[in-house]
Protein backbone atom coordinates (compact mmCIF):
# COMPACT_ATOMS: atom_id res chain seq x y z
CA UNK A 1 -16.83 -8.30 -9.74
CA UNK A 2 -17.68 -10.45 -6.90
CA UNK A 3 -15.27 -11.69 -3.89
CA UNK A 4 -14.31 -15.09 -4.20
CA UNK A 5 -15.20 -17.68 -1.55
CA UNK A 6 -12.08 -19.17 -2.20
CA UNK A 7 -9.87 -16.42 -1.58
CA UNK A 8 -11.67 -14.80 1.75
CA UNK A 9 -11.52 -19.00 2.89
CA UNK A 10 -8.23 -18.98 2.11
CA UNK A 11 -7.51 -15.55 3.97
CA UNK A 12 -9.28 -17.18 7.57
CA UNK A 13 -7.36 -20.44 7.27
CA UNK A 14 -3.92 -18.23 6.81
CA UNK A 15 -4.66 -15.66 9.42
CA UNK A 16 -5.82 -18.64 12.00
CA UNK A 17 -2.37 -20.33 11.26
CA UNK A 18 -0.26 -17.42 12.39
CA UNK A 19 1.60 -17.46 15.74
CA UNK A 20 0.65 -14.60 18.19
CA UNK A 21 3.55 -13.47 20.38
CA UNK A 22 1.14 -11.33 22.28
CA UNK A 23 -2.38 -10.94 23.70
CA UNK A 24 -2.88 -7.80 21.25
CA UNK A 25 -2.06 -9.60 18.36
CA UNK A 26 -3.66 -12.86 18.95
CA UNK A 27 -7.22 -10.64 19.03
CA UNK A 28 -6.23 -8.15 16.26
CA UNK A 29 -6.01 -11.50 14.32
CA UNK A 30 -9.57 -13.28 15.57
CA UNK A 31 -11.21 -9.90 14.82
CA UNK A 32 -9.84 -9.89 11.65
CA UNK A 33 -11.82 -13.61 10.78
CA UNK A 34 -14.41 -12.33 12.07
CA UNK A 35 -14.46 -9.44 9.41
CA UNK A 36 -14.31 -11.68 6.81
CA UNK A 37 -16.78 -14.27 7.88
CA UNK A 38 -19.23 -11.32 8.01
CA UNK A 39 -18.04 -10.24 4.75
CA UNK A 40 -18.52 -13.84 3.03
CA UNK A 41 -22.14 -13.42 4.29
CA UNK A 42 -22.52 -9.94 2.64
CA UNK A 43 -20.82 -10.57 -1.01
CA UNK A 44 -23.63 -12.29 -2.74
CA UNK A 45 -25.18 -8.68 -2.36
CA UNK A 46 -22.19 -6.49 -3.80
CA UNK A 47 -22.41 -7.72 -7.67
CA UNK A 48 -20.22 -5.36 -10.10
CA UNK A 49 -21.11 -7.04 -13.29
CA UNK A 50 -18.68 -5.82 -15.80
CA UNK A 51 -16.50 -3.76 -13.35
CA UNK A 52 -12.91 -4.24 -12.60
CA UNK A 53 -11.63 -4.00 -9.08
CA UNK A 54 -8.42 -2.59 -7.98
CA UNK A 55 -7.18 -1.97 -4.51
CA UNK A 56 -7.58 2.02 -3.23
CA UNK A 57 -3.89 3.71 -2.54
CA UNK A 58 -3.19 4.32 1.19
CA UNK A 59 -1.15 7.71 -0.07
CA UNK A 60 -4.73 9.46 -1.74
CA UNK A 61 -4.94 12.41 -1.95
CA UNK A 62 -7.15 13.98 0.55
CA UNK A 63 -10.60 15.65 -0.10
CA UNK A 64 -10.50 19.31 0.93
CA UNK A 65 -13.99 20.45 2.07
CA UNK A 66 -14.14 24.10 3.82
CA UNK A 67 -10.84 24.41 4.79
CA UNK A 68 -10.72 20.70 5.96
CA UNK A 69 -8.75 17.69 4.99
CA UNK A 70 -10.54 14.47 4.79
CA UNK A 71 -9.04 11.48 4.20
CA UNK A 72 -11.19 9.04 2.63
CA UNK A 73 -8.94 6.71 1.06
CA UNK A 74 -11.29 4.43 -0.89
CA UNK A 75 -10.17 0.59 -0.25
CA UNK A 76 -11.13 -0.75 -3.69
CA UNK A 77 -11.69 1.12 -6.73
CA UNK A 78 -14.11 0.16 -9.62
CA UNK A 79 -13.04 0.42 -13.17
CA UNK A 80 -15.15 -0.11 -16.31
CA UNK A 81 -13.46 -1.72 -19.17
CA UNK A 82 -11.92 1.70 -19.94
CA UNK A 83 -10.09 2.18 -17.13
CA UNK A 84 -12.69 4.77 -16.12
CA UNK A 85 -12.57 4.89 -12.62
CA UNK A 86 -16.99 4.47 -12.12
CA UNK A 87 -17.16 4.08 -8.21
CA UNK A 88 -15.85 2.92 -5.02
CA UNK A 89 -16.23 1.06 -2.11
CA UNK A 90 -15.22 1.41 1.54
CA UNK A 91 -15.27 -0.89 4.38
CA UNK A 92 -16.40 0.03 7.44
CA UNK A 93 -14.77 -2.67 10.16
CA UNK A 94 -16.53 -1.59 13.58
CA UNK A 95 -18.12 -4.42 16.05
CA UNK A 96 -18.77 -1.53 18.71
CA UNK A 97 -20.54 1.37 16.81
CA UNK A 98 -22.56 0.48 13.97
CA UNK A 99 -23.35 3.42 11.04
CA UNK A 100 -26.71 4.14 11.18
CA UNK A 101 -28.68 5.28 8.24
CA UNK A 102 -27.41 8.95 8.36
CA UNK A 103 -23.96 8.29 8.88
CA UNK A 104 -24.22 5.73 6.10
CA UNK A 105 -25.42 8.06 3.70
CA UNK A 106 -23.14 10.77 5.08
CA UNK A 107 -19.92 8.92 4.09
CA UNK A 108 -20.92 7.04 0.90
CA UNK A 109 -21.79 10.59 -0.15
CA UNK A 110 -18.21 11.81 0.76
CA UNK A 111 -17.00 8.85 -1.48
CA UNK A 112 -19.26 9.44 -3.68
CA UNK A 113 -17.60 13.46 -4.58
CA UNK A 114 -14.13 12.48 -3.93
CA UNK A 115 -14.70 10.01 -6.81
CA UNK A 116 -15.72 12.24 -9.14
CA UNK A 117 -13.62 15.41 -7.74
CA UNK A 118 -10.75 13.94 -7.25
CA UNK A 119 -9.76 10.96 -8.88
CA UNK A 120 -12.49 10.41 -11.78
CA UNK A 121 -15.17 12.72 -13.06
CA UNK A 122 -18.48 13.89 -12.73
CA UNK A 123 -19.54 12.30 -16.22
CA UNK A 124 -17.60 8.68 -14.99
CA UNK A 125 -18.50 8.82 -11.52
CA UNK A 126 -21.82 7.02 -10.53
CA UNK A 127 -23.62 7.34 -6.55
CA UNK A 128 -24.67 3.94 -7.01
CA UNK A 129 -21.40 2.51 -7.66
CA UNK A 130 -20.16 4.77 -4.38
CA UNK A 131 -20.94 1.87 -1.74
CA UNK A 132 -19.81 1.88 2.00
CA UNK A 133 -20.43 -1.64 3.54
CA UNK A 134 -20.46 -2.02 7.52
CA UNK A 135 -19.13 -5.24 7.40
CA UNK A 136 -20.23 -6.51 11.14
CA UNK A 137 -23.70 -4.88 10.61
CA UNK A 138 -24.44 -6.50 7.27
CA UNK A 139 -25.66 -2.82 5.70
CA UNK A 140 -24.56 -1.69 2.60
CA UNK A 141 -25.28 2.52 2.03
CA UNK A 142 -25.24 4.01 -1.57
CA UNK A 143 -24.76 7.41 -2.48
CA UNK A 144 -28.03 8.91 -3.11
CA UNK A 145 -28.41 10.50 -6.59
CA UNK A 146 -29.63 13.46 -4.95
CA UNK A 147 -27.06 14.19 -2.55
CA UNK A 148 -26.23 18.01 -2.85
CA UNK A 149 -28.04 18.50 0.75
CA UNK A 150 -25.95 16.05 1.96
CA UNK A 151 -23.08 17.77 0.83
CA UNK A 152 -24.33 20.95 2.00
CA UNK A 153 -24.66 19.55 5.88
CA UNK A 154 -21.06 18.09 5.15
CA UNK A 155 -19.29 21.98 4.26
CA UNK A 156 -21.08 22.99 7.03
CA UNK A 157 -19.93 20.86 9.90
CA UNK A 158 -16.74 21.00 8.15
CA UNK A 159 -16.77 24.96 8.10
CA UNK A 160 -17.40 24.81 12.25
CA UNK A 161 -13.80 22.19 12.46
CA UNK A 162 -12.12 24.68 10.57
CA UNK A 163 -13.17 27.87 13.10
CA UNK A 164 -12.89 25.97 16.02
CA UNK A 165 -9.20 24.84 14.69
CA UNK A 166 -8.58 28.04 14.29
CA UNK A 167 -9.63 29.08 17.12
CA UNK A 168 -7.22 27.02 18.95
């Protein structure tokens, strides 16, 4: 699996053809080129060799962490040549507030356990297949092998939403 030039330049030149009937749309539409010119720069590092992609639902089923629903909603999926669901990615679109390295980790590991919790399995599921890419920062996170503590700090904070919800 890697994105074809072809198809992301053919994406820019059909998005920068559309009319714009309002202010709104006609910079929804240049932010959208934008994401994938910064993408085009970024696919010669996201090689799936042997994978096949196929696009995320936008009706998953959400994650449910300590009383809390999270939606994570994986945009593409990666299948082996089983049909084994093996990892995920998710793009992060954000020009004003970049992840940083602990927020990256953070949500590639929340991809990373609603792969193998929820649509896959532990045994299919792998953290380095579990990628989040920030798209107008260039970075790419992984889920860490070793990402129990992670998950830990994640029940937590979701634990506090879930009093505080509560609570109101």
């Amino acid at each position: 699996l890697q994105p074809q030039t072809n198809s992301l330049q053919n994406a820019i030149s059909t998005i920068s053809a559309l009319a714009h009937n309002s202010d709104w749309s006609k910079q929804n539409a240049e932010l959208c080129q934008d994401a994938l010119i910064y993408f085009m720069t970024l696919k010669d590092r996201l090689t799936f060799d042997g994978l096949l992609p196929s696009l995320g639902s936008d009706n998953a089923p959400k994650m449910h962490v300590s009383g809390v629903d999270i939606s994570v909603r994986p945009d593409i999926l990666l299948n082996d040549s089983h049909g084994n669901i093996v990892g995920a990615l998710k793009l992060y679109i954000n020009k004003s507030f970049p992840l940083n390295d602990e927020s990256g980790k953070y949500i590639s590991t929340v991809l990373y356990r609603y792969i193998a919790d929820n649509i896959s399995s532990e045994s299919n599921a792998s953290p380095q297949l579990c990628i989040v890419v920030d798209v107008f920062a260039q970075h790419i996170y992984q889920a860490a092998k070793t990402y129990k503590r992670s998950m830990s700090d994640i029940q937590a904070a979701c634990e506090t939403i879930s009093i505080l919800w509560t609570a109101l």
